[in-house]
Protein backbone atom coordinates (compact mmCIF):
# COMPACT_ATOMS: atom_id res chain seq x y z
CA UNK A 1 0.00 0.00 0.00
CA UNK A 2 1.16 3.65 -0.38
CA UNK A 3 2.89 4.97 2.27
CA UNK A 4 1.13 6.81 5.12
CA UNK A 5 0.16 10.40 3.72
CA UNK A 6 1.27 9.81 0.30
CA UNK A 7 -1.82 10.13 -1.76
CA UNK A 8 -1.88 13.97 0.42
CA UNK A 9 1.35 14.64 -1.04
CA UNK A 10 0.25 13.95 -4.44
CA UNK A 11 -2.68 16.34 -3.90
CA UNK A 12 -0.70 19.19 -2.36
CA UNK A 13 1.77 18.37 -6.09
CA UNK A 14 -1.75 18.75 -8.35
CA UNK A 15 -2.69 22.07 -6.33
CA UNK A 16 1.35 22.96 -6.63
CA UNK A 17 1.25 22.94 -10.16
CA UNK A 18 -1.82 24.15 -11.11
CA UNK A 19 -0.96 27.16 -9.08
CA UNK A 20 2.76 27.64 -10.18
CA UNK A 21 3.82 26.60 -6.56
CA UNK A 22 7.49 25.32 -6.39
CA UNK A 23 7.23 22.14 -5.48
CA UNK A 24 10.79 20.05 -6.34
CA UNK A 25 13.85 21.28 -5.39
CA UNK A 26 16.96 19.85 -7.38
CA UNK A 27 20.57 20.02 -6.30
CA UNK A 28 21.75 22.35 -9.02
CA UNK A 29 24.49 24.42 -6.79
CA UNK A 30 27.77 25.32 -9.00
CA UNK A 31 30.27 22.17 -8.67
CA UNK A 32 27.97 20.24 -6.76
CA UNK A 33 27.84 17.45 -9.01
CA UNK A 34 29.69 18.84 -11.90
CA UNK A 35 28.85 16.83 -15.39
CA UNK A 36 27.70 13.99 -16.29
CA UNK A 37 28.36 12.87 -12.53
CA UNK A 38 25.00 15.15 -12.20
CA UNK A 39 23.26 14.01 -14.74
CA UNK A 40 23.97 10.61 -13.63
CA UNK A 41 23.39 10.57 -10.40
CA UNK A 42 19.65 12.79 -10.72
CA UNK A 43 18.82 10.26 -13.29
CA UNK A 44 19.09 7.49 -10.29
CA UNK A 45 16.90 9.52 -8.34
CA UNK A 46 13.10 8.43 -8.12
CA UNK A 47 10.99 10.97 -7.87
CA UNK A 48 10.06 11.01 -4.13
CA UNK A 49 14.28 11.21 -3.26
CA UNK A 50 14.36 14.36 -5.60
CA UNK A 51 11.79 15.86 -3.45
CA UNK A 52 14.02 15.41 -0.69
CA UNK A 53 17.05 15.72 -2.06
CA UNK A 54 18.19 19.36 -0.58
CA UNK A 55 15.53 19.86 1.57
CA UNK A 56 15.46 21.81 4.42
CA UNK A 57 13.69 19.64 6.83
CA UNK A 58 14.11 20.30 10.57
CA UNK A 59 15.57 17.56 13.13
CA UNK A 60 12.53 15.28 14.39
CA UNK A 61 11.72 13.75 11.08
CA UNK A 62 13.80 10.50 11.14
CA UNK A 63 11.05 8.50 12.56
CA UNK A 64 8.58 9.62 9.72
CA UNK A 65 7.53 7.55 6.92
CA UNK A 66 8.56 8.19 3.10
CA UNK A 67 5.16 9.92 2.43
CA UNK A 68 5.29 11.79 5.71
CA UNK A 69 8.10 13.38 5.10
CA UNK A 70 7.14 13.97 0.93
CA UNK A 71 4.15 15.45 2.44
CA UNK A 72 6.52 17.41 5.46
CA UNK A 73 8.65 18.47 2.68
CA UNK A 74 5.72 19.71 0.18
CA UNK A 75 3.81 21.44 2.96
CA UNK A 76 6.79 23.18 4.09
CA UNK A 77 7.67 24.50 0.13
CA UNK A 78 4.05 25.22 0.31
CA UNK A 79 2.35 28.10 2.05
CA UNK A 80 -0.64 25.97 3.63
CA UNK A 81 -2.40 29.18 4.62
CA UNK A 82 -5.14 29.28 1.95
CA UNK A 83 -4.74 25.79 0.63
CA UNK A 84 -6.95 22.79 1.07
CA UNK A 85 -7.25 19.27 -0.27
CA UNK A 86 -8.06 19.10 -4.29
CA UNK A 87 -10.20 17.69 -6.00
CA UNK A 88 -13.55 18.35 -7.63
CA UNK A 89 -15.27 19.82 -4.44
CA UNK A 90 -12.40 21.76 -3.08
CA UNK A 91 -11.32 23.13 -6.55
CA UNK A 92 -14.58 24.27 -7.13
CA UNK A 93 -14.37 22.37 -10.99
CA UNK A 94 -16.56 20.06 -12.32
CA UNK A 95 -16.10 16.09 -12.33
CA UNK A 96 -17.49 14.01 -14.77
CA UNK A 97 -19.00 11.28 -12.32
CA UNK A 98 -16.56 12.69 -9.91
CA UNK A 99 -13.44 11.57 -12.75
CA UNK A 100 -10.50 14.35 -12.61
CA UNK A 101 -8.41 15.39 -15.73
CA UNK A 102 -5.17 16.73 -16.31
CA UNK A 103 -3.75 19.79 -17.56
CA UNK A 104 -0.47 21.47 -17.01
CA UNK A 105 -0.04 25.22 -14.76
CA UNK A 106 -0.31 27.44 -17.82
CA UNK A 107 -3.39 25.81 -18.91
CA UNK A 108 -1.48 24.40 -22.53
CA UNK A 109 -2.00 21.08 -22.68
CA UNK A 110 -5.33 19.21 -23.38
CA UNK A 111 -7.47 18.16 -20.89
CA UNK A 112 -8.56 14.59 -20.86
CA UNK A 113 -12.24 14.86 -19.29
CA UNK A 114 -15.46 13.36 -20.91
CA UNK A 115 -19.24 14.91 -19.65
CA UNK A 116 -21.95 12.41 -19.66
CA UNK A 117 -25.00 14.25 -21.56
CA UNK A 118 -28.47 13.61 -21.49
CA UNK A 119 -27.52 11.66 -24.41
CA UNK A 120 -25.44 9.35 -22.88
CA UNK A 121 -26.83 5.65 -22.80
CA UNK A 122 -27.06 3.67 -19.31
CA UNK A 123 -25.77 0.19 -20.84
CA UNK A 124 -27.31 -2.84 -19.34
CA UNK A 125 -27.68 -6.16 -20.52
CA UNK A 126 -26.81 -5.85 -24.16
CA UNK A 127 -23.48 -6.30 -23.28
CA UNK A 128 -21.95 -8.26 -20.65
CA UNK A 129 -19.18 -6.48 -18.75
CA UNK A 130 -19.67 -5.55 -15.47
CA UNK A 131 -18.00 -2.25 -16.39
CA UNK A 132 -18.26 -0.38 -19.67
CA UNK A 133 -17.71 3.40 -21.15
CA UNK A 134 -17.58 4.49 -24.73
CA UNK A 135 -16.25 8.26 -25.62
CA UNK A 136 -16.09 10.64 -28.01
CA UNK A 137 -12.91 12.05 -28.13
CA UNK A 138 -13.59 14.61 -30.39
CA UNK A 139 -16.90 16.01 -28.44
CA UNK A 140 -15.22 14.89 -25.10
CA UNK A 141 -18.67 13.03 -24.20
CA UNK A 142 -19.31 9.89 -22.49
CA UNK A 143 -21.83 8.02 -25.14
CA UNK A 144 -22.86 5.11 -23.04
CA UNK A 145 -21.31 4.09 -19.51
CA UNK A 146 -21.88 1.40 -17.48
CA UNK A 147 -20.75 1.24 -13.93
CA UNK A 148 -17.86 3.26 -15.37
CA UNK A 149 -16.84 5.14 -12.24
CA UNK A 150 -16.94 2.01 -10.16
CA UNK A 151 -13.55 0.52 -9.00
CA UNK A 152 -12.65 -2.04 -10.91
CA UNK A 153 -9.42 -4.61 -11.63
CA UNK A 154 -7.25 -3.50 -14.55
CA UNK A 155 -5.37 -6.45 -15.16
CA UNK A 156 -2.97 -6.59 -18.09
CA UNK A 157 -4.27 -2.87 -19.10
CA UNK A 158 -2.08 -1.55 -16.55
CA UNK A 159 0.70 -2.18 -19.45
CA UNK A 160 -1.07 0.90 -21.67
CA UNK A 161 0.35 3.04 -18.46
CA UNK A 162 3.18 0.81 -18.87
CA UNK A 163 4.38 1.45 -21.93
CA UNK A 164 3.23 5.07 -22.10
CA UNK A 165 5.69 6.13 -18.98
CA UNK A 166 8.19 4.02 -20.91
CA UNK A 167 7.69 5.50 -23.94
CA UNK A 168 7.94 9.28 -22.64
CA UNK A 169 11.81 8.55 -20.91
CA UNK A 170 13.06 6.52 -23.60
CA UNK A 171 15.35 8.17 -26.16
CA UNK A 172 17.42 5.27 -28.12
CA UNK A 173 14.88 2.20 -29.17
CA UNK A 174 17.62 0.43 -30.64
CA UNK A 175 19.23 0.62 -27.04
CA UNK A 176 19.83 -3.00 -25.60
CA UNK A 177 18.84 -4.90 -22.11
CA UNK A 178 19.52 -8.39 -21.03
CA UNK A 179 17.17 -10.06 -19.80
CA UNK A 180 17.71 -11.03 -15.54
CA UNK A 181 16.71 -14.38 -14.08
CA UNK A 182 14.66 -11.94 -11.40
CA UNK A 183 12.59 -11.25 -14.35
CA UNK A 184 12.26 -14.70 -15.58
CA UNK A 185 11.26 -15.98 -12.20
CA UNK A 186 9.02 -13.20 -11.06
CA UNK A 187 6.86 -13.75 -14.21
CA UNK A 188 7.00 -17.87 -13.81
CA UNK A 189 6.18 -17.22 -10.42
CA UNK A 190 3.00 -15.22 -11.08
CA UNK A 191 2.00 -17.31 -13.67
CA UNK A 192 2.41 -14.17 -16.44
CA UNK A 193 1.71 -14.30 -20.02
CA UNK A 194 5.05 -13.99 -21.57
CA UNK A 195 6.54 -12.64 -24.78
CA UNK A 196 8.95 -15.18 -24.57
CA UNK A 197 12.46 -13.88 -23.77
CA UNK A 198 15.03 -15.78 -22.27
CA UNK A 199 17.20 -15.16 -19.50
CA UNK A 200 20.62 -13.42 -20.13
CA UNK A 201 19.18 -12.79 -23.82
CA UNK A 202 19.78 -9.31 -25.26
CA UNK A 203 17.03 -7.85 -26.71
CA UNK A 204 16.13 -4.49 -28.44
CA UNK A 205 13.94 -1.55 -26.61
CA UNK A 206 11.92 -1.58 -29.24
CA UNK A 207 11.81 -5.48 -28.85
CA UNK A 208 10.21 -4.87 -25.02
CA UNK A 209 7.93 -2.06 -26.07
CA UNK A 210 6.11 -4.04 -28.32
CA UNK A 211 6.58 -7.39 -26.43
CA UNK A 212 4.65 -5.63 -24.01
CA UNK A 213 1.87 -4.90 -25.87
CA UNK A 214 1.13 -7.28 -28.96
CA UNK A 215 1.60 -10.54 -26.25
CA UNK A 216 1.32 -8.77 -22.96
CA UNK A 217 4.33 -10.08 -21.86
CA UNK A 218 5.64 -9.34 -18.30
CA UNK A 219 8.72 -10.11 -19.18
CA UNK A 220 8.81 -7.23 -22.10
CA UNK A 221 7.51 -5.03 -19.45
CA UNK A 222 9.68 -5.56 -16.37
CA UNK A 223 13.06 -5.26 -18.76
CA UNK A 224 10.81 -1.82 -19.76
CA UNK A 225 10.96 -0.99 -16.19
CA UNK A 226 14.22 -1.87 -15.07
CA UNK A 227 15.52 0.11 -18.33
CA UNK A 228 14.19 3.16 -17.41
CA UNK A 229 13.93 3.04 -13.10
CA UNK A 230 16.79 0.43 -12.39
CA UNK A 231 13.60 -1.40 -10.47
CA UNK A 232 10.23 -2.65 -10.90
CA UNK A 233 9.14 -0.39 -7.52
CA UNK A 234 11.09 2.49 -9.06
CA UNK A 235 8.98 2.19 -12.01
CA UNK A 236 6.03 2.21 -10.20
CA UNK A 237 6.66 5.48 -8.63
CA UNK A 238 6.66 7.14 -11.95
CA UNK A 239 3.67 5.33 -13.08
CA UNK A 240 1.87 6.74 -10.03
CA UNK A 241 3.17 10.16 -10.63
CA UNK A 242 1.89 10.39 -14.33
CA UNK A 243 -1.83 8.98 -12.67
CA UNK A 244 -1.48 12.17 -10.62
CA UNK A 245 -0.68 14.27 -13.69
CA UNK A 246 -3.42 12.46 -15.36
CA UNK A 247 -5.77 13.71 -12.38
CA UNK A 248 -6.57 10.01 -11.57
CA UNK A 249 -4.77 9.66 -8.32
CA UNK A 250 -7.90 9.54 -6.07
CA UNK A 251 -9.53 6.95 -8.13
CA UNK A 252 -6.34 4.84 -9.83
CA UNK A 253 -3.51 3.50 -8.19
CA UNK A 254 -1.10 1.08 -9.40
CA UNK A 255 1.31 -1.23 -7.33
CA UNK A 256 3.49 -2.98 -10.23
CA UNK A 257 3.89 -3.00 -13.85
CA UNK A 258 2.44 -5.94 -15.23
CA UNK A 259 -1.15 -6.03 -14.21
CA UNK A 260 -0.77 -8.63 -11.01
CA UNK A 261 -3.80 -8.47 -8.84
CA UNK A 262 -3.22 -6.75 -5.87
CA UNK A 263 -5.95 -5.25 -3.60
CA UNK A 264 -4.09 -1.79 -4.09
CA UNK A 265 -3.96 -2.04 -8.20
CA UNK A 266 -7.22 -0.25 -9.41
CA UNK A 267 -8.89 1.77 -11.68
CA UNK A 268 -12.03 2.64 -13.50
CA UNK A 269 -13.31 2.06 -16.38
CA UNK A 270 -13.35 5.88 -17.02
CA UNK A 271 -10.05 6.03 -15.77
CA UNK A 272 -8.37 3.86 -18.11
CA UNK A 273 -9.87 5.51 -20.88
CA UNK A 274 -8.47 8.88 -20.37
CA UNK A 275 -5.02 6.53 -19.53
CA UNK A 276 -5.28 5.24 -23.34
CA UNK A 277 -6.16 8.51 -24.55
CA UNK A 278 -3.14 9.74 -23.14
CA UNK A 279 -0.69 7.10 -24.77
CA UNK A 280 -2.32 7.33 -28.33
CA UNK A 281 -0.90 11.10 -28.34
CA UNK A 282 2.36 9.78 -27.55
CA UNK A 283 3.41 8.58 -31.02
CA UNK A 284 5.82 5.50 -29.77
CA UNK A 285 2.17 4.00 -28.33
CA UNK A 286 0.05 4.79 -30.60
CA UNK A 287 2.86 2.58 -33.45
CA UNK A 288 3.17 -0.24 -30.86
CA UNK A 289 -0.76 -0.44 -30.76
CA UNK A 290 -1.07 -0.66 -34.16
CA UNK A 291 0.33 -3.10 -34.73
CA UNK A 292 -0.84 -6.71 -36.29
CA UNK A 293 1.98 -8.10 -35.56
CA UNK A 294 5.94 -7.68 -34.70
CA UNK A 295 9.00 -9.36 -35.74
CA UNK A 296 11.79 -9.13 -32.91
CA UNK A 297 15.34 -8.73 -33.43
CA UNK A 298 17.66 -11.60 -34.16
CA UNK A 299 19.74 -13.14 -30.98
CA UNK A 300 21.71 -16.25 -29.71
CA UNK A 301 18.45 -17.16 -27.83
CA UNK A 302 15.94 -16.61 -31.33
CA UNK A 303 18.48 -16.77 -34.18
CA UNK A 304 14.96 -16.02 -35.81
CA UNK A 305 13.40 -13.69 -33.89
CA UNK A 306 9.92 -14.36 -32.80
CA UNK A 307 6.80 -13.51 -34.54
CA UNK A 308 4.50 -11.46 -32.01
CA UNK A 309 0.81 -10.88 -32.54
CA UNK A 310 -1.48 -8.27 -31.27
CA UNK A 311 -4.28 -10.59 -30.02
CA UNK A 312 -7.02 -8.05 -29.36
CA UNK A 313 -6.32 -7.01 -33.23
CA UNK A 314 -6.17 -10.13 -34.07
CA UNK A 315 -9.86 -11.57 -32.73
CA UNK A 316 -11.17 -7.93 -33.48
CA UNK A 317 -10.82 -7.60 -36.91
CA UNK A 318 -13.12 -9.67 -38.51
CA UNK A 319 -15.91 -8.41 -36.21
CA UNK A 320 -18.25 -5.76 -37.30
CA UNK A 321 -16.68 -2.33 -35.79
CA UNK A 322 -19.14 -0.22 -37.92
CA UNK A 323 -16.29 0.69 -40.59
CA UNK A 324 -13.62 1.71 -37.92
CA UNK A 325 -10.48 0.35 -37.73
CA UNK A 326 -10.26 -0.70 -33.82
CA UNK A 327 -6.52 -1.09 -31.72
CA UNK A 328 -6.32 -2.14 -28.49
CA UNK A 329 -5.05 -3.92 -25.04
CA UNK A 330 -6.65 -7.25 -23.66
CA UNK A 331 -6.27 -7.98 -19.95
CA UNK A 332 -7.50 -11.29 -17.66
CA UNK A 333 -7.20 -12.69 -14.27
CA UNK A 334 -9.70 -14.01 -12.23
CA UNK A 335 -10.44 -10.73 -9.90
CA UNK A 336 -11.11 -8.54 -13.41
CA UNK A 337 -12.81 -10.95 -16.12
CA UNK A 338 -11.69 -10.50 -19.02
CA UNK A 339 -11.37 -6.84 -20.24
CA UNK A 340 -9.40 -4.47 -22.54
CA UNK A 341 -9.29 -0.84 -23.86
CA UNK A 342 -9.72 0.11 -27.04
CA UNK A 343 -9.16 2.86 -29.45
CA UNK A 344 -11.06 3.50 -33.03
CA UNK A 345 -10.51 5.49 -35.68
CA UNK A 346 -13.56 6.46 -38.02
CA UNK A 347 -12.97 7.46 -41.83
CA UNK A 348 -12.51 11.10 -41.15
CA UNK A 349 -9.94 10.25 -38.26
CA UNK A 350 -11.96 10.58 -35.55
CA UNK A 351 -11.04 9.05 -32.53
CA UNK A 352 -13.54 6.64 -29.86
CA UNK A 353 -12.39 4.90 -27.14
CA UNK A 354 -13.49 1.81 -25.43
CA UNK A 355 -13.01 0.43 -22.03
CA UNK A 356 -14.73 -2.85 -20.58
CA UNK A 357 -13.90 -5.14 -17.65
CA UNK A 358 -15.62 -8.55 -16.48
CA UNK A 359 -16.62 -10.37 -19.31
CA UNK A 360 -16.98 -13.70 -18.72
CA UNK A 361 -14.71 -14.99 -21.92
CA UNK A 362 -12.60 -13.24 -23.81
CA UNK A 363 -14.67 -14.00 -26.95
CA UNK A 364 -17.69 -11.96 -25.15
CA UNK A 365 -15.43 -8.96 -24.22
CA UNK A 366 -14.08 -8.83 -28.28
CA UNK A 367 -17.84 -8.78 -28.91
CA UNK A 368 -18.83 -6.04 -26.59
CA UNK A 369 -15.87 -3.92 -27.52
CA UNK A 370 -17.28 -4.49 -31.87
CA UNK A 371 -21.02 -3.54 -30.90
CA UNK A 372 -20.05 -0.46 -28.94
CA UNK A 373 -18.18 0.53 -31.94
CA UNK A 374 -20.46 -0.87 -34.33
CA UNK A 375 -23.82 1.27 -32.41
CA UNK A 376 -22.43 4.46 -31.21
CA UNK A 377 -19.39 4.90 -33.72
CA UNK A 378 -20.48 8.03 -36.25
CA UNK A 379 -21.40 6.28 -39.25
């Protein structure tokens, strides 16, 4: 579970930002760290020790938790006189369903926030999944919903967050990693759906991005986040922060990479569409997505390579989807059903997106993802 008054530090950050508030303090003193020594060593840093790192906080504090003193530390940079806990009803904004949505201080960047209308359509029992939403991207409107604010398990969809907080920190996707035998037994022992990489074999970035996606392999996305954080927990951390940035924080929270259940890994249905809609404006995602199918590079392990397939493409495609070519990321264990989130595109390049979660076969979630399309898609 997050540390004790995390999730308060994350809400003092939102209210930082969005009011130009300081709110990380980096070592950058002359000859401090001079270099690449600097570089290096901030690169290290996860996000909660470059909140601390440099801080000014009094004796006393040694006996406070990591989020204690993240929260200590952002309360301190922060006058609190005047400031209150975020969010919808302290903010004074409106929610959709009580959803958040991101932005940056200077207002610049889109906000990801969809308003059910009068228009929107309760689903019920022409579909299946427990949970359900379909949006417009282009109007920013829910079109039909179904228990889409409701807490739900994400299973293997976690890896759209996945590769998205990959895909923003990595620079070289020819870059190498090897795979570790901690990675080959941590997905063995959780019984993970695997691209198929093998231990000590060295493998492409590119290789895990789309290993990550087109098989959901674990393994594709723990060498992701060891690339980038050095750790699996590391990795987490950042894909925590971006939830904050996304505004999701007080509905989604995340505990590891690959999709594991764990009674702290959540979302909602609404929540992991405005996660997808996010990494199809990254354009690294939206490639991997798109993808039928991927050849991987050649190594000792796969003289070959291996053949990957995209297998939400791949049982979607010869379903009717109403003319719209659909992309997207399956998920399954037994807390979620089976579920997956979905992007279309129309003929004019307008974009839909489509979340559901506890179908009872994977066949029956394709199908409910290919009649939301097919009914509410703009023909």
């Amino acid at each position: 579970p997050p540390p004790e008054g995390y999730r308060k530090a994350q809400r003092l950050m939102r209210q930082a930002e969005k009011f130009g508030r300081p709110v990380i303090t980096f070592v950058d003193t002359p000859g401090a760290y001079p270099g690449k020594e600097a570089e290096e060593q901030e690169a290290q840093l996860t996000p909660g020790q470059k909140l601390l790192e440099g801080s000014a906080l009094e004796e006393g504090t040694a006996g406070l938790t990591l989020g204690q003193k993240i929260r200590t530390e952002l309360e301190r940079q922060i006058p609190s006189a005047g400031w209150q806990d975020s969010g919808p009803e302290a903010s004074g904004e409106e929610g959709a369903g009580g959803a958040g949505g991101i932005g940056s201080a200077d207002g610049g960047e889109k906000v990801y926030r969809y308003a059910e209308t009068e228009n929107t359509l309760k689903l019920g029992e022409e579909i299946v999944s427990t949970y359900a939403v379909f949006v417009d991207t282009q109007e920013d409107t829910i079109l039909a919903s179904k228990e889409a604010f409701t807490r739900m398990v994400p299973a293997s969809m976690t890896k759209v967050l996945t590769l998205l907080v990959a895909a923003e920190r990595i620079e070289n996707l020819d870059d190498t990693f090897t795979i570790t035998q901690e990675i080959v037994d941590y997905s063995f022992r959780n019984d993970c759906s695997c691209a198929g990489f093998e231990k000590e074999e060295v493998v492409t970035i590119r290789d895990l991005l789309y290993g990550t996606v087109l098989p959901s392999g674990a393994d594709a996305a723990l060498g992701l986040a060891h690339y980038v954080s050095g750790s699996q927990e590391a990795f987490v951390e950042l894909m925590n922060a971006k939830l904050t940035e996304l505004g999701l924080s007080e509905t989604s929270h995340f505990t590891n990479c690959v999709g594991i259940y764990d009674i702290d890994h959540y979302t909602t249905a609404y929540d992991m569409a405005v996660i997808m809609e996010a990494a199809i404006q990254n354009e690294i995602c939206r490639e991997v997505f798109s993808a039928r199918t991927f050849e991987t590079s050649l190594t000792s392990q796969h003289p070959e390579g291996m053949l990957l397939s995209n297998w939400f493409v791949r049982r979607i495609e010869d379903k009717d989807t109403g003319g719209m070519k659909v992309f997207g990321k399956t998920g399954f264990v037994d807390e979620s059903g089976s579920c997956a989130a979905s992007f279309g595109t129309d003929e004019n390049g307008e974009i839909y997106i489509c979340v559901t979660a506890n179908a009872y076969s994977k066949w029956s979630c394709i199908n409910d993802h290919a009649k939301l399309y097919q009914d509410f898609g703009k023909k």
